[in-house]
PDB file of N, CA and C in Angstrom:
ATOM      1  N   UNK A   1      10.743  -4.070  -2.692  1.00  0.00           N
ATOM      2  CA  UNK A   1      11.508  -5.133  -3.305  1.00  0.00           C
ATOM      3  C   UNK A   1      10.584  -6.292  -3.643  1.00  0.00           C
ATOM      4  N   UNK A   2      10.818  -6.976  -4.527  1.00  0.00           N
ATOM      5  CA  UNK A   2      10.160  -7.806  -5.352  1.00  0.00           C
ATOM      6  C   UNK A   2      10.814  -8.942  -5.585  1.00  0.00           C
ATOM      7  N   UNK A   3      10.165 -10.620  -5.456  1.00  0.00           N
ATOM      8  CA  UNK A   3      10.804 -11.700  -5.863  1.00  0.00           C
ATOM      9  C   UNK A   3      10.639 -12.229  -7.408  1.00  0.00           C
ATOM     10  N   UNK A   4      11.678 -12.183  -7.540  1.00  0.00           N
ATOM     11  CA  UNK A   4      11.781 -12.546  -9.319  1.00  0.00           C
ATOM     12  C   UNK A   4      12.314 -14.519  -9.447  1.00  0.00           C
ATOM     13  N   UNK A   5      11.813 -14.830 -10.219  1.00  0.00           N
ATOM     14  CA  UNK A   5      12.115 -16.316 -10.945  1.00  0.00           C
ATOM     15  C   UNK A   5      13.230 -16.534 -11.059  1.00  0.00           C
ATOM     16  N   UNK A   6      13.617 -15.407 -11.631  1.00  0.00           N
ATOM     17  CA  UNK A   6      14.722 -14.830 -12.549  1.00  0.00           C
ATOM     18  C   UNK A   6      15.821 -15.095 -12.378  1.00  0.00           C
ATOM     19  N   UNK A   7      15.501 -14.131 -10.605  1.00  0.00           N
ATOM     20  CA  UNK A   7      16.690 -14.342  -9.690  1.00  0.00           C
ATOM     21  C   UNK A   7      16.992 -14.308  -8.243  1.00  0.00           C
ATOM     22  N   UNK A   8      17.726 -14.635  -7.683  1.00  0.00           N
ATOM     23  CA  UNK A   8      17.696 -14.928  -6.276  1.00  0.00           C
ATOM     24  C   UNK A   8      17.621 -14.328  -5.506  1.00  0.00           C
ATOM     25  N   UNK A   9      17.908 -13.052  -5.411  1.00  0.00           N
ATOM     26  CA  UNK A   9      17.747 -11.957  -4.971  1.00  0.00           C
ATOM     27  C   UNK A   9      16.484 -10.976  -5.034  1.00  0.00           C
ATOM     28  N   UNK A  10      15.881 -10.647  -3.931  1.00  0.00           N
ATOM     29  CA  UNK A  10      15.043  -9.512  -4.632  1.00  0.00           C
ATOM     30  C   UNK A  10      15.001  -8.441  -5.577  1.00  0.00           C
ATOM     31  N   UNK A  11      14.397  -8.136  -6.339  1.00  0.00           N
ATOM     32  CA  UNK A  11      14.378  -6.452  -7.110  1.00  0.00           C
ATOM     33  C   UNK A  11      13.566  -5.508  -6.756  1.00  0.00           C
ATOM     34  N   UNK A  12      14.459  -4.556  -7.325  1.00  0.00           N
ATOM     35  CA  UNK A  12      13.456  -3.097  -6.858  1.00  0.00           C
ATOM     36  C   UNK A  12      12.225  -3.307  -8.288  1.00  0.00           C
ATOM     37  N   UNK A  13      11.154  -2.611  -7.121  1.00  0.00           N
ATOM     38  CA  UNK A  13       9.618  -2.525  -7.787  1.00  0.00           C
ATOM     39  C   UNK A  13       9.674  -1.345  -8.530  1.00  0.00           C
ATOM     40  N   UNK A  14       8.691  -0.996  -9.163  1.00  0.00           N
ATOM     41  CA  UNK A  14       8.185   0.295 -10.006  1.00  0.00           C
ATOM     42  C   UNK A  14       8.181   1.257  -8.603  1.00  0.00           C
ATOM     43  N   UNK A  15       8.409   2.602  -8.689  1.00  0.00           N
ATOM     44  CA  UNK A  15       7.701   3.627  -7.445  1.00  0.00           C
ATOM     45  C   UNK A  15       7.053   4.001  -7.862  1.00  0.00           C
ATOM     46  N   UNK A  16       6.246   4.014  -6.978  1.00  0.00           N
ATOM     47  CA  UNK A  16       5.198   4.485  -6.592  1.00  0.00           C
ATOM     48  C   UNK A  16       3.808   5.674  -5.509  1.00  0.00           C
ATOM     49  N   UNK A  17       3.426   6.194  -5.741  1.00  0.00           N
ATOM     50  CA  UNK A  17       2.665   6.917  -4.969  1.00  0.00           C
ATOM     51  C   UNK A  17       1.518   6.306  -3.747  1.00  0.00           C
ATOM     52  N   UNK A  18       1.511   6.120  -2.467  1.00  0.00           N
ATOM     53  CA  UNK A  18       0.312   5.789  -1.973  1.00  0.00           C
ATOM     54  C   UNK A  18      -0.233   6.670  -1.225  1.00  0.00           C
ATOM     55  N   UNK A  19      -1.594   6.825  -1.177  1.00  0.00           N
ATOM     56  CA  UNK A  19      -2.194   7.412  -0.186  1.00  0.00           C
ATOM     57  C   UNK A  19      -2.929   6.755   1.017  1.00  0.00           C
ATOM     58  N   UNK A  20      -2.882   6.279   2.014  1.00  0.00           N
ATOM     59  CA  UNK A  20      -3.205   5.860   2.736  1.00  0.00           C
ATOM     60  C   UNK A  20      -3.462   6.460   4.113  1.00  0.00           C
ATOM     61  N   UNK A  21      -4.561   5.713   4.594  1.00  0.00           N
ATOM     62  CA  UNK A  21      -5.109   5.910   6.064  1.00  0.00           C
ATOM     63  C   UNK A  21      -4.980   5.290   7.067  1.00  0.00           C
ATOM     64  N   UNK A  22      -3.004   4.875   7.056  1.00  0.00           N
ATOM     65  CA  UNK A  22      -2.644   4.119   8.271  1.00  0.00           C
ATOM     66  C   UNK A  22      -2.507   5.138   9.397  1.00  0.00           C
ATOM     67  N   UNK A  23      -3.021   4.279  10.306  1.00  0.00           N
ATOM     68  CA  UNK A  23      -3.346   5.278  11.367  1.00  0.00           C
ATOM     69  C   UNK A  23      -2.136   5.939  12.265  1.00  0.00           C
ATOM     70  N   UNK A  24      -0.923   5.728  12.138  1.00  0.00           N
ATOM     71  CA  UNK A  24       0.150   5.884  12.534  1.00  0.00           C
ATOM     72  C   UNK A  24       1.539   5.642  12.270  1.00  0.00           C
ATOM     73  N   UNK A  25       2.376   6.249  11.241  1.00  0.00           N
ATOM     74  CA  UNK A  25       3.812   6.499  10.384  1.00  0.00           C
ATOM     75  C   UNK A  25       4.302   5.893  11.450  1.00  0.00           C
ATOM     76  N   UNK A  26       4.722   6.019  12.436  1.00  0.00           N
ATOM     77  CA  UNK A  26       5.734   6.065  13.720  1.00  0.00           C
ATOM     78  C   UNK A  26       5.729   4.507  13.857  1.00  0.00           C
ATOM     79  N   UNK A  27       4.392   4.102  14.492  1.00  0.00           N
ATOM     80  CA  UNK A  27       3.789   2.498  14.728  1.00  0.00           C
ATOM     81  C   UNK A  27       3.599   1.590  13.439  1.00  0.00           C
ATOM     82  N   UNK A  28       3.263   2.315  12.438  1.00  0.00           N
ATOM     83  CA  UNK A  28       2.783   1.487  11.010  1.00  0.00           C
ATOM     84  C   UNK A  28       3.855   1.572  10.152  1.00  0.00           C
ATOM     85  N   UNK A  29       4.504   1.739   9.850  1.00  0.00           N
ATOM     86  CA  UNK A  29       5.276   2.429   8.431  1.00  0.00           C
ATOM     87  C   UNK A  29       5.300   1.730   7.089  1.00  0.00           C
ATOM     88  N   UNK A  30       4.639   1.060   6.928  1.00  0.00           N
ATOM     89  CA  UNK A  30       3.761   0.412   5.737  1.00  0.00           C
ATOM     90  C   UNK A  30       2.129   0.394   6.030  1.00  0.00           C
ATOM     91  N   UNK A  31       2.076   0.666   4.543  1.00  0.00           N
ATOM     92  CA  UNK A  31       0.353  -0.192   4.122  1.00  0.00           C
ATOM     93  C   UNK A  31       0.058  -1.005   3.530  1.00  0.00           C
ATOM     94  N   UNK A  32      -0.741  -1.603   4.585  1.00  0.00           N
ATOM     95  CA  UNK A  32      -1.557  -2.935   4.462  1.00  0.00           C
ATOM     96  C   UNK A  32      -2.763  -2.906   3.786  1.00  0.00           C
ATOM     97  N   UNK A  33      -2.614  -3.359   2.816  1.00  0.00           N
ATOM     98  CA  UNK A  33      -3.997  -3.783   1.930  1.00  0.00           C
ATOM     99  C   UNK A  33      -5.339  -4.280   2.869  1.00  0.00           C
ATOM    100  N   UNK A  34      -5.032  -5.460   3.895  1.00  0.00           N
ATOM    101  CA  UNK A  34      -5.768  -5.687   4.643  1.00  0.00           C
ATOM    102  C   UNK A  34      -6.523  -4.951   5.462  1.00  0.00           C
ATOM    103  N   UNK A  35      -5.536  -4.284   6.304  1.00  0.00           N
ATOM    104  CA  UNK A  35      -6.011  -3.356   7.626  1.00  0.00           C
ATOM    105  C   UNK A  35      -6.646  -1.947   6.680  1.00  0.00           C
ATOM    106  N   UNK A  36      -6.147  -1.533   5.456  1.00  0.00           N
ATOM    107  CA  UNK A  36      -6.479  -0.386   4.585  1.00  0.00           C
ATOM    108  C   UNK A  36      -8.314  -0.816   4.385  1.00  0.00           C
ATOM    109  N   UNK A  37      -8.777  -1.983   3.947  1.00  0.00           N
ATOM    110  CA  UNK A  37      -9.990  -2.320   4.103  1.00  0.00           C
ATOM    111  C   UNK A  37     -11.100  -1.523   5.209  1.00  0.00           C
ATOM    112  N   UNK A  38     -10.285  -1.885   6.474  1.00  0.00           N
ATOM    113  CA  UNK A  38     -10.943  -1.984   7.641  1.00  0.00           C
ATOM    114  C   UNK A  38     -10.637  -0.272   8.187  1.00  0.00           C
ATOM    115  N   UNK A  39     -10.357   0.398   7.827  1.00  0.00           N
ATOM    116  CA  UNK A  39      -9.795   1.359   7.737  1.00  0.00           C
ATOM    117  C   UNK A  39     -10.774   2.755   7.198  1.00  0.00           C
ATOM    118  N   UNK A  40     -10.777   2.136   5.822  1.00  0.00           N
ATOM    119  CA  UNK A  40     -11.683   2.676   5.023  1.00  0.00           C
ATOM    120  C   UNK A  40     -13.364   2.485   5.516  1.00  0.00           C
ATOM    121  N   UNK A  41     -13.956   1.015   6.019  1.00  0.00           N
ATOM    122  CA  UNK A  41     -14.985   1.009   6.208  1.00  0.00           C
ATOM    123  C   UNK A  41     -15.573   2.395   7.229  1.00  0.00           C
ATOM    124  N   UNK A  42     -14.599   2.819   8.294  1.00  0.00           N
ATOM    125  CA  UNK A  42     -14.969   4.172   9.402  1.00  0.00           C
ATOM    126  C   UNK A  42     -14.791   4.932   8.504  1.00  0.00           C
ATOM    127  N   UNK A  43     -13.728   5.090   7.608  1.00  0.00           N
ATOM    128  CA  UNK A  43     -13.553   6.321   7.048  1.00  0.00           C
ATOM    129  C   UNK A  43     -14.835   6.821   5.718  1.00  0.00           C
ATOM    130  N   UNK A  44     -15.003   5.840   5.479  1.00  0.00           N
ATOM    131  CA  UNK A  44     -16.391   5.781   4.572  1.00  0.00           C
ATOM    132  C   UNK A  44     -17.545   6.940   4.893  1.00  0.00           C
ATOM    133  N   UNK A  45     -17.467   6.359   5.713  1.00  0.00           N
ATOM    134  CA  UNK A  45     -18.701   7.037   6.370  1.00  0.00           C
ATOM    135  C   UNK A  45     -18.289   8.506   6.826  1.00  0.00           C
ATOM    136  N   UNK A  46     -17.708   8.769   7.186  1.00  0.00           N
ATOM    137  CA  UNK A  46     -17.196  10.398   7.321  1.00  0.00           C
ATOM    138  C   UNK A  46     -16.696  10.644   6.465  1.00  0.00           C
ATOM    139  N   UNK A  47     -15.846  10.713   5.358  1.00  0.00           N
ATOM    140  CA  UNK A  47     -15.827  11.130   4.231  1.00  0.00           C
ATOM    141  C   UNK A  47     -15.669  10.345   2.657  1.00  0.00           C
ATOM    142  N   UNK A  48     -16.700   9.847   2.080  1.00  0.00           N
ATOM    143  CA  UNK A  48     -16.601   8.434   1.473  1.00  0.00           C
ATOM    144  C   UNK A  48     -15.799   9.183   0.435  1.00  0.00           C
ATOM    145  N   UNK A  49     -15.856  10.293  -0.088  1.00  0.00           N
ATOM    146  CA  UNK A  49     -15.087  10.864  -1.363  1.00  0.00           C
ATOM    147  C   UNK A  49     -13.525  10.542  -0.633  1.00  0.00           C
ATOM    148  N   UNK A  50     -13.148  10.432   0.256  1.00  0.00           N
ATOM    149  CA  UNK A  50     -11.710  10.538   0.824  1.00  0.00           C
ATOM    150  C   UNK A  50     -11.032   8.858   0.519  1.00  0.00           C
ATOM    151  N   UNK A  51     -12.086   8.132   0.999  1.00  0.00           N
ATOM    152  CA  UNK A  51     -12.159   6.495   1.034  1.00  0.00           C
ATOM    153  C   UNK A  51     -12.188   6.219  -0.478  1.00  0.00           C
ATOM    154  N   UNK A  52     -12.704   6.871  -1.110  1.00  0.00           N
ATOM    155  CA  UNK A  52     -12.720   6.102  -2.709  1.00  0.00           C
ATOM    156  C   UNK A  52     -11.151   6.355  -3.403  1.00  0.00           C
ATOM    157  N   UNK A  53     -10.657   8.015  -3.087  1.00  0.00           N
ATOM    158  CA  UNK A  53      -9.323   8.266  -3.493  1.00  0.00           C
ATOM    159  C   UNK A  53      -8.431   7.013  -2.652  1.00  0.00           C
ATOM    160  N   UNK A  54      -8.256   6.803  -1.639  1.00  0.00           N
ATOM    161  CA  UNK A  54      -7.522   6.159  -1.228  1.00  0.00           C
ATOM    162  C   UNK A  54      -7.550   5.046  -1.061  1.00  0.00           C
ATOM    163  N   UNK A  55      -8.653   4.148  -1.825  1.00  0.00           N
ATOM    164  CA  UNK A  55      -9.339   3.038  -2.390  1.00  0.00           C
ATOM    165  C   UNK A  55      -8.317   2.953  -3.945  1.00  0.00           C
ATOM    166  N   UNK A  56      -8.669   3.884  -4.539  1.00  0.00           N
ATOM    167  CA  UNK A  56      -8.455   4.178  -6.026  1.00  0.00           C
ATOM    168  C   UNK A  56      -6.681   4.108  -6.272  1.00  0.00           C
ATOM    169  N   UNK A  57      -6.118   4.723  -4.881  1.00  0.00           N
ATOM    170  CA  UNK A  57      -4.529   4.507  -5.155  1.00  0.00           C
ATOM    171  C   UNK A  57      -3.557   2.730  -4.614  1.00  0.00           C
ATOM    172  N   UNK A  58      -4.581   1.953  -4.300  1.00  0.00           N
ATOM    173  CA  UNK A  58      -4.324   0.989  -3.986  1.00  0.00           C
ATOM    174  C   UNK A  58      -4.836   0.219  -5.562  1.00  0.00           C
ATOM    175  N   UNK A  59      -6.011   0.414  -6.097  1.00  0.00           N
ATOM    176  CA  UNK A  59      -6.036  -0.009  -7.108  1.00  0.00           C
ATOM    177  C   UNK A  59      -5.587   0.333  -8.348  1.00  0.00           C
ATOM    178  N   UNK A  60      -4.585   1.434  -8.405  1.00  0.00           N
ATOM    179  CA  UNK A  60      -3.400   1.968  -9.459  1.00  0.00           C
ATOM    180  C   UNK A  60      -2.291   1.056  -8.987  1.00  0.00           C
ATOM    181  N   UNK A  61      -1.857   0.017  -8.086  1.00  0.00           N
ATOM    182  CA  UNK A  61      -0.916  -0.838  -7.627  1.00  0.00           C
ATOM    183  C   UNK A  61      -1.162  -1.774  -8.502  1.00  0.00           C
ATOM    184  N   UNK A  62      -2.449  -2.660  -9.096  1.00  0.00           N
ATOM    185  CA  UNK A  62      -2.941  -3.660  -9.759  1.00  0.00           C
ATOM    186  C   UNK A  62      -1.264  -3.924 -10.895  1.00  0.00           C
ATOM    187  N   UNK A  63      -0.952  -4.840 -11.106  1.00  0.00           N
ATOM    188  CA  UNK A  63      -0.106  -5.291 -11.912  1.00  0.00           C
ATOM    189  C   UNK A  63      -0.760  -5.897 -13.367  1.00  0.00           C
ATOM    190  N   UNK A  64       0.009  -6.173 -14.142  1.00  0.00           N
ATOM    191  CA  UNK A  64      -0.784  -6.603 -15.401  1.00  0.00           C
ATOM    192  C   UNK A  64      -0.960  -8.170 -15.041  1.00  0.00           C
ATOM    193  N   UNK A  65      -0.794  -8.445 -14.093  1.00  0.00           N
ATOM    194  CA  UNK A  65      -1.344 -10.460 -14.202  1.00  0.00           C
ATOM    195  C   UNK A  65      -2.374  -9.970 -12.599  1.00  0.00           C
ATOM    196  N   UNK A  66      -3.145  -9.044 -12.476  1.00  0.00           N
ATOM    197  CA  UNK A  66      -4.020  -8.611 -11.944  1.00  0.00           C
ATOM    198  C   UNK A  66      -3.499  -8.387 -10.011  1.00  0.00           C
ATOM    199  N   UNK A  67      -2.518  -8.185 -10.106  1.00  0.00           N
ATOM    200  CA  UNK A  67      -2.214  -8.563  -8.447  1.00  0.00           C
ATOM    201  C   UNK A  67      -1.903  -7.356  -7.867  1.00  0.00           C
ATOM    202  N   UNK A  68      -2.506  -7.314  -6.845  1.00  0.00           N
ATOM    203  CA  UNK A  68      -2.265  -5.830  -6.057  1.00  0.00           C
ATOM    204  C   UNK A  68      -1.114  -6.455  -4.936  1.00  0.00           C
ATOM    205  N   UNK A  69      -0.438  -5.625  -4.918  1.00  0.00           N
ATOM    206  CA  UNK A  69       0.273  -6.010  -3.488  1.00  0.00           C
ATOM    207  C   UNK A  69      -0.276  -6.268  -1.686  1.00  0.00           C
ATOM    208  N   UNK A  70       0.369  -6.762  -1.351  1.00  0.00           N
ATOM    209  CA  UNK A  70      -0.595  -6.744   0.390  1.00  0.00           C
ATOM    210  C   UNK A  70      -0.280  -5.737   1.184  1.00  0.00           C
ATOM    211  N   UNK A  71       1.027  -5.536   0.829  1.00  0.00           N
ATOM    212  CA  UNK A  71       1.772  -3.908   1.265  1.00  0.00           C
ATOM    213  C   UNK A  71       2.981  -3.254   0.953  1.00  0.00           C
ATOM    214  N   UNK A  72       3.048  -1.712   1.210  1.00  0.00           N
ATOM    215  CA  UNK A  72       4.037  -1.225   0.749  1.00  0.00           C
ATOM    216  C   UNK A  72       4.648  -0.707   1.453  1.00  0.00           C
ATOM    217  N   UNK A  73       5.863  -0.740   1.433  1.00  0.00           N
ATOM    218  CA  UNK A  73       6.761   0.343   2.470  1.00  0.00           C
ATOM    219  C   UNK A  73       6.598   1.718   1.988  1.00  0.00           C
ATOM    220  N   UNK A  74       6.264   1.807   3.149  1.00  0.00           N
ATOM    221  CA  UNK A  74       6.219   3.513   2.914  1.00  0.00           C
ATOM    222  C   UNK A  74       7.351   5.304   2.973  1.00  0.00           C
ATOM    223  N   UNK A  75       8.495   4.317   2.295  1.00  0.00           N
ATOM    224  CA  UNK A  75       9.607   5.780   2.474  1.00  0.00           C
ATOM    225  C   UNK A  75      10.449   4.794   3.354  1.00  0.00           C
ATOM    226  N   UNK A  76      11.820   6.181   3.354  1.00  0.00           N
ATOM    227  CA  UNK A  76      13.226   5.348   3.999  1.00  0.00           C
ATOM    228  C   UNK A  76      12.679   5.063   5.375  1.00  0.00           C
ATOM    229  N   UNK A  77      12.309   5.663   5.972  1.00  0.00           N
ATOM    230  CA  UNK A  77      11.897   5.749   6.973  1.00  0.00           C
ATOM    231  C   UNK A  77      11.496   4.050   7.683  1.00  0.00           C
ATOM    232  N   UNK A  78      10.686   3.559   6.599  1.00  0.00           N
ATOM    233  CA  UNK A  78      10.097   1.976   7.147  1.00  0.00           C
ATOM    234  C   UNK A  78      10.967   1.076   6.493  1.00  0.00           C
ATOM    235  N   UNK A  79      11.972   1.516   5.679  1.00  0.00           N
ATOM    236  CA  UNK A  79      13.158   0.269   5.332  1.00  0.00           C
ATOM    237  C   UNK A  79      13.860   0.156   6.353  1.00  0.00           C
ATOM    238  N   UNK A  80      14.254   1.325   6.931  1.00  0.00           N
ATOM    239  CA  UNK A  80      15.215   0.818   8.148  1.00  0.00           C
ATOM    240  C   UNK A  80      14.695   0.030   9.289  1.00  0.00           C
ATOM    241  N   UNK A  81      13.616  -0.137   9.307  1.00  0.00           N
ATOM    242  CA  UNK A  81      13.032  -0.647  10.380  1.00  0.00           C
ATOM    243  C   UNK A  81      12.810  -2.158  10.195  1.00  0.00           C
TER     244      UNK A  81
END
Protein backbone atom coordinates (compact mmCIF):
# COMPACT_ATOMS: atom_id res chain seq x y z
CA UNK A 1 0.00 0.00 0.00
CA UNK A 2 1.03 3.33 -1.01
CA UNK A 3 0.40 7.07 0.19
CA UNK A 4 -1.14 9.17 -2.42
CA UNK A 5 -1.67 13.25 -2.33
CA UNK A 6 -4.55 12.40 -3.93
CA UNK A 7 -6.00 10.73 -1.21
CA UNK A 8 -6.38 9.86 2.27
CA UNK A 9 -6.27 6.62 2.27
CA UNK A 10 -3.61 4.37 1.15
CA UNK A 11 -3.46 2.58 -2.42
CA UNK A 12 -2.59 -0.55 -3.68
CA UNK A 13 1.01 -0.53 -5.40
CA UNK A 14 1.97 -2.16 -8.77
CA UNK A 15 2.81 -6.21 -7.87
CA UNK A 16 5.41 -7.22 -7.86
CA UNK A 17 8.12 -9.97 -7.80
CA UNK A 18 10.99 -10.01 -5.05
CA UNK A 19 13.73 -12.08 -4.51
CA UNK A 20 15.27 -11.77 -1.43
CA UNK A 21 17.73 -13.04 1.23
CA UNK A 22 15.73 -12.39 4.35
CA UNK A 23 16.93 -14.64 6.56
CA UNK A 24 13.68 -15.83 7.96
CA UNK A 25 9.69 -15.72 6.40
CA UNK A 26 8.39 -16.73 9.91
CA UNK A 27 10.57 -13.77 11.91
CA UNK A 28 10.93 -11.32 8.79
CA UNK A 29 8.00 -11.28 6.51
CA UNK A 30 9.07 -8.29 4.63
CA UNK A 31 12.16 -6.94 2.83
CA UNK A 32 14.16 -4.46 3.91
CA UNK A 33 16.14 -2.57 1.55
CA UNK A 34 18.41 -1.81 4.45
CA UNK A 35 19.11 -5.12 6.17
CA UNK A 36 18.97 -6.61 2.17
CA UNK A 37 22.39 -4.48 1.91
CA UNK A 38 23.94 -6.15 4.80
CA UNK A 39 22.74 -9.30 3.75
CA UNK A 40 24.10 -9.35 0.46
CA UNK A 41 27.59 -8.13 1.63
CA UNK A 42 28.06 -12.30 3.26
CA UNK A 43 26.20 -13.40 0.52
CA UNK A 44 28.58 -11.79 -1.98
CA UNK A 45 31.13 -13.54 -1.25
CA UNK A 46 29.74 -17.07 -1.48
CA UNK A 47 27.83 -16.59 -4.32
CA UNK A 48 28.18 -12.99 -5.86
CA UNK A 49 26.13 -14.16 -9.13
CA UNK A 50 23.20 -14.89 -6.46
CA UNK A 51 23.77 -11.25 -4.73
CA UNK A 52 23.68 -9.38 -8.05
CA UNK A 53 20.15 -11.21 -9.04
CA UNK A 54 18.82 -10.27 -5.85
CA UNK A 55 20.48 -6.86 -5.97
CA UNK A 56 18.95 -6.50 -9.55
CA UNK A 57 15.23 -7.34 -8.23
CA UNK A 58 15.32 -4.59 -5.74
CA UNK A 59 16.48 -2.35 -8.45
CA UNK A 60 13.43 -3.36 -10.91
CA UNK A 61 11.37 -1.63 -7.71
CA UNK A 62 13.06 1.90 -8.86
CA UNK A 63 9.93 4.11 -9.67
CA UNK A 64 10.02 6.73 -12.41
CA UNK A 65 10.87 9.82 -9.88
CA UNK A 66 13.86 7.35 -9.04
CA UNK A 67 12.69 5.84 -5.60
CA UNK A 68 13.09 2.39 -4.54
CA UNK A 69 11.05 1.42 -1.72
CA UNK A 70 12.60 0.59 1.92
CA UNK A 71 10.35 -2.47 1.98
CA UNK A 72 7.97 -4.83 0.83
CA UNK A 73 5.55 -7.08 2.22
CA UNK A 74 6.08 -10.14 1.27
CA UNK A 75 2.62 -12.20 0.54
CA UNK A 76 -0.67 -12.59 2.70
CA UNK A 77 1.15 -14.07 5.00
CA UNK A 78 3.04 -10.59 6.35
CA UNK A 79 -0.25 -8.45 5.92
CA UNK A 80 -1.79 -10.17 8.59
CA UNK A 81 0.78 -9.60 10.81
Amino acid sequence: LLRSERREEPVPGAESVLFTAVPSRSCFPRGFLWDEGFHLLLLGRWDPALARDILAHWLDLLNADGWIPREQILGDEARAR
